[in-house]
Protein backbone atom coordinates (compact mmCIF):
# COMPACT_ATOMS: atom_id res chain seq x y z
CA UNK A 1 15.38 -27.50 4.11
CA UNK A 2 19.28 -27.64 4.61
CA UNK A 3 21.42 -25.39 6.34
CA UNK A 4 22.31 -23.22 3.05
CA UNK A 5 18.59 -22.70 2.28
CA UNK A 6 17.86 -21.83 5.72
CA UNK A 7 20.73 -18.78 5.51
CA UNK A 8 19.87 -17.76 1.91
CA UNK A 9 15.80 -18.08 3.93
CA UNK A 10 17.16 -16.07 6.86
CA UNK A 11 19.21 -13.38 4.68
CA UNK A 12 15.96 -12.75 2.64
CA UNK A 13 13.57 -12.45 5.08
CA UNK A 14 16.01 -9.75 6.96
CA UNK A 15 16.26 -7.82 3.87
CA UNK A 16 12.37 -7.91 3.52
CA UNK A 17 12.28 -6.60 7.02
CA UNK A 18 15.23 -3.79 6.33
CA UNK A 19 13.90 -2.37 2.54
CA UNK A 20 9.82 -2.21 2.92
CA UNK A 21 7.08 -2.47 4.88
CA UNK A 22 5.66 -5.20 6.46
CA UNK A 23 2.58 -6.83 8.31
CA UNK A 24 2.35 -9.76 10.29
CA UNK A 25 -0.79 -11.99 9.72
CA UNK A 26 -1.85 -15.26 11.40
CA UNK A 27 -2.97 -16.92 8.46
CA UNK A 28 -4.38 -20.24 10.38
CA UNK A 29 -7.66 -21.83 9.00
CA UNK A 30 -7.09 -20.45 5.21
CA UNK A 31 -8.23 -22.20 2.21
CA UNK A 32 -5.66 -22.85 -0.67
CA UNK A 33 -7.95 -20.66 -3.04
CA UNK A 34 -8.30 -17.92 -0.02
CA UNK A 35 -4.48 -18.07 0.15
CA UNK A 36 -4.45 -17.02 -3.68
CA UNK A 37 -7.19 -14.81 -3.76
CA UNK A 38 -5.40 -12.91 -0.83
CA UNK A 39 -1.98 -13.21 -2.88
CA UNK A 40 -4.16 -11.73 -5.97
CA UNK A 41 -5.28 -8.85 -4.41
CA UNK A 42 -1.76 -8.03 -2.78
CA UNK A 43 -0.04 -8.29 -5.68
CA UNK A 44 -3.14 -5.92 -7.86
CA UNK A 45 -2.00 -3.48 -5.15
CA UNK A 46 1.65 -4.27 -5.97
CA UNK A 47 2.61 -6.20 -2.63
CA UNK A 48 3.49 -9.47 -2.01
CA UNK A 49 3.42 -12.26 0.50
CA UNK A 50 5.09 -15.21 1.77
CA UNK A 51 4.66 -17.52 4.69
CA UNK A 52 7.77 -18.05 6.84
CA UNK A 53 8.57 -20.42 9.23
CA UNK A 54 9.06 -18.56 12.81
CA UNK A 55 12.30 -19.99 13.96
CA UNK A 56 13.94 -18.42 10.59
CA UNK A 57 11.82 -14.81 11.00
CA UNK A 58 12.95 -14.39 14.55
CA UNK A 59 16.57 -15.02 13.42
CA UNK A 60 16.52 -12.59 10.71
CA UNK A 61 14.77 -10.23 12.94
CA UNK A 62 16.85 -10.53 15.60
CA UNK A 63 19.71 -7.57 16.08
CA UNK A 64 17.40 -5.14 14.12
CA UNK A 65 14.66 -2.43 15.09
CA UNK A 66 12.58 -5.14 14.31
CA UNK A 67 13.49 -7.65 16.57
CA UNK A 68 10.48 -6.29 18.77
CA UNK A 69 7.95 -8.33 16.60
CA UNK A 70 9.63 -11.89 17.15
CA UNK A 71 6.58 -12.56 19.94
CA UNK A 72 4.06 -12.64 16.70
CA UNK A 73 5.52 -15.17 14.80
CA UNK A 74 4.05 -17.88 16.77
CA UNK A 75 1.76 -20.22 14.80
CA UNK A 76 0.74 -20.51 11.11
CA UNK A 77 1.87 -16.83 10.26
CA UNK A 78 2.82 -14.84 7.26
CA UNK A 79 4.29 -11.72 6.00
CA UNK A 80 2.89 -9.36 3.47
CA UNK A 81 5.63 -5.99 1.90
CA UNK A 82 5.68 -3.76 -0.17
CA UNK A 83 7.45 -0.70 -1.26
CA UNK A 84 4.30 1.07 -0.80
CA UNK A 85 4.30 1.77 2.90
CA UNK A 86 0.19 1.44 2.55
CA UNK A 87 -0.26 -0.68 -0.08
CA UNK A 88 0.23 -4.64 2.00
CA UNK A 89 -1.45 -2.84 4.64
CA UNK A 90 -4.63 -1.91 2.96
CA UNK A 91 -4.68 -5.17 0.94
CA UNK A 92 -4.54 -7.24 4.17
CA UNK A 93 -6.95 -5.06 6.00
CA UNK A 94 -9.35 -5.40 3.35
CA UNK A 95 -8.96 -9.04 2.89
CA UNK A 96 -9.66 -9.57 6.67
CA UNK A 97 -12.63 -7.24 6.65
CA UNK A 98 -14.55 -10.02 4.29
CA UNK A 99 -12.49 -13.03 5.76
CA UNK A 100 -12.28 -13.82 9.32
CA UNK A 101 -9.52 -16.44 9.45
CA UNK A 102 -7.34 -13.74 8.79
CA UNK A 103 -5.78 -12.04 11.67
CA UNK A 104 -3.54 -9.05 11.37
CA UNK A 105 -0.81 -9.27 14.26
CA UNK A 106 1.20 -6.16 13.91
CA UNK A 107 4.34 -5.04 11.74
CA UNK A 108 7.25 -2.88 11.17
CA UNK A 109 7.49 0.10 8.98
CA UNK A 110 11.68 1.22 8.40
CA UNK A 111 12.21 1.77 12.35
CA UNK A 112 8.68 1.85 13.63
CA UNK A 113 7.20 -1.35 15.12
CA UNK A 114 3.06 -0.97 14.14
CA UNK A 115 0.57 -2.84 16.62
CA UNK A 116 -2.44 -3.94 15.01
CA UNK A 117 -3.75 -0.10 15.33
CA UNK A 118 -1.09 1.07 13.58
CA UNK A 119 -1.30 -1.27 10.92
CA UNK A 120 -5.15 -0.04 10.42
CA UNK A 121 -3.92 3.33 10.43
CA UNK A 122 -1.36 3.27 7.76
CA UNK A 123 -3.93 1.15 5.57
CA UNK A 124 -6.59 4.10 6.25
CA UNK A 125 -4.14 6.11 4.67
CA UNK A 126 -3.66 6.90 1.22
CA UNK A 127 -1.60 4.98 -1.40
CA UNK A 128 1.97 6.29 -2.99
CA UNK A 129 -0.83 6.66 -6.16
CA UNK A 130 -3.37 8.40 -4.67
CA UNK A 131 -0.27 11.19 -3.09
CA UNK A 132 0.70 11.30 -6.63
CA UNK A 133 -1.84 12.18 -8.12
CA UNK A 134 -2.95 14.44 -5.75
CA UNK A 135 -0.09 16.10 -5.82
CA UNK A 136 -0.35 16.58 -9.52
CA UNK A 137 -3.51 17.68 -9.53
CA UNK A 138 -2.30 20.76 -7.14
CA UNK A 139 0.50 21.64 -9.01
CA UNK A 140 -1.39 21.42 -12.55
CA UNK A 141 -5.05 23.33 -11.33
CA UNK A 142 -3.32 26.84 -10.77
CA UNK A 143 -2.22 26.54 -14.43
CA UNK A 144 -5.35 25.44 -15.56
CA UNK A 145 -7.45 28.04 -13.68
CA UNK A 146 -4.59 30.69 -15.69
CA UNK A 147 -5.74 29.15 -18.93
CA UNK A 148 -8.90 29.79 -18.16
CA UNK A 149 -8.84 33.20 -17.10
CA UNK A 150 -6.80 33.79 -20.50
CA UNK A 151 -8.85 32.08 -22.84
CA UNK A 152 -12.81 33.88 -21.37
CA UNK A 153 -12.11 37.29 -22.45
CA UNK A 154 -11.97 36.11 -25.92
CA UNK A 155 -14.70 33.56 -25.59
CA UNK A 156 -16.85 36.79 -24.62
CA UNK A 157 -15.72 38.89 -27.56
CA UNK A 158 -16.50 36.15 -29.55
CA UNK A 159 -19.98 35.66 -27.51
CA UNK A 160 -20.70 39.84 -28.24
CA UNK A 161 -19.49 39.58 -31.84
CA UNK A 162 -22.02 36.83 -32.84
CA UNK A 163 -24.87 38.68 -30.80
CA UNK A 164 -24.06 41.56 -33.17
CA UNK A 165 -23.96 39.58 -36.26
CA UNK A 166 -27.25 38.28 -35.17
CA UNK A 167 -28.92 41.42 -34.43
CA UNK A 168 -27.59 42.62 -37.92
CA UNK A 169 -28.71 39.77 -39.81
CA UNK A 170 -32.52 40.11 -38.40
């Protein structure tokens, strides 16, 4: 690596570090095919990862909220983002749940440096989807509960009109 493609390395990794969040894994002992079955399910739950070498991530860390982290990246280690403040979080503590080798070191949220704790907690909670929706759904069931206060009366008229028809039929 030359001295351009260690800035451009630096510059990136500081903006990864700036614009989402972020866990710190050791990643020592992992298979090629773990590697990409770990990279599959991060990128299913729209993250993404990247191994870094430590001498670059503690320069582009350093100066920023950040910087606190620089005593993780010591040995084979890795970062996952996302947007999603949960989503690399909840990949990664998944992943490790099943795969041992995997070690979740900490990370850094906007301002907010996560030990390993925190990083559990923000995986236990739920996804940008999951808000969505759930948001949705409490905004839409008020109008559908209206609907269907409007639309009984007239299923019961109906109901009592062919319970007439019936009885004057027989």
């Amino acid at each position: 690596m030359d001295r351009t493609q260690k800035a451009e390395a630096v510059e990136w990794i500081g903006n990864v570090f700036d614009s989402n969040a972020v866990v710190v894994v050791a990643n020592g002992g992992l298979t090629v095919s773990e590697m990409e079955s770990l990279r599959g399910e991060l990128r299913k739950a729209g993250a993404n990862m990247k191994i870094v070498k430590n001498r670059l991530a503690k320069i582009a860390i350093s100066g920023k909220p950040s910087e606190k982290l620089s005593d993780l990246f010591q040995g084979p280690t890795a970062i996952a983002f996302s947007e999603d403040p949960v989503a690399a979080a909840k990949a990664v503590k998944d992943y490790a749940k099943d795969n041992d080798k995997l070690k979740i070191l900490g990370g850094a949220m906007g301002e907010e440096i996560l030990d390993v704790n925190g990083v559990n907690a923000l995986a236990s909670m739920p996804s940008r989807e999951e808000l969505l929706a759930s948001i949705v759904m409490t905004i839409t069931s008020p109008a559908a509960n209206i609907a269907g206060a409007i639309g009984a009366p007239a299923s019961n008229i109906a109901g009592i009109l062919e319970t007439l028809e019936r009885r004057e039929a027989a």
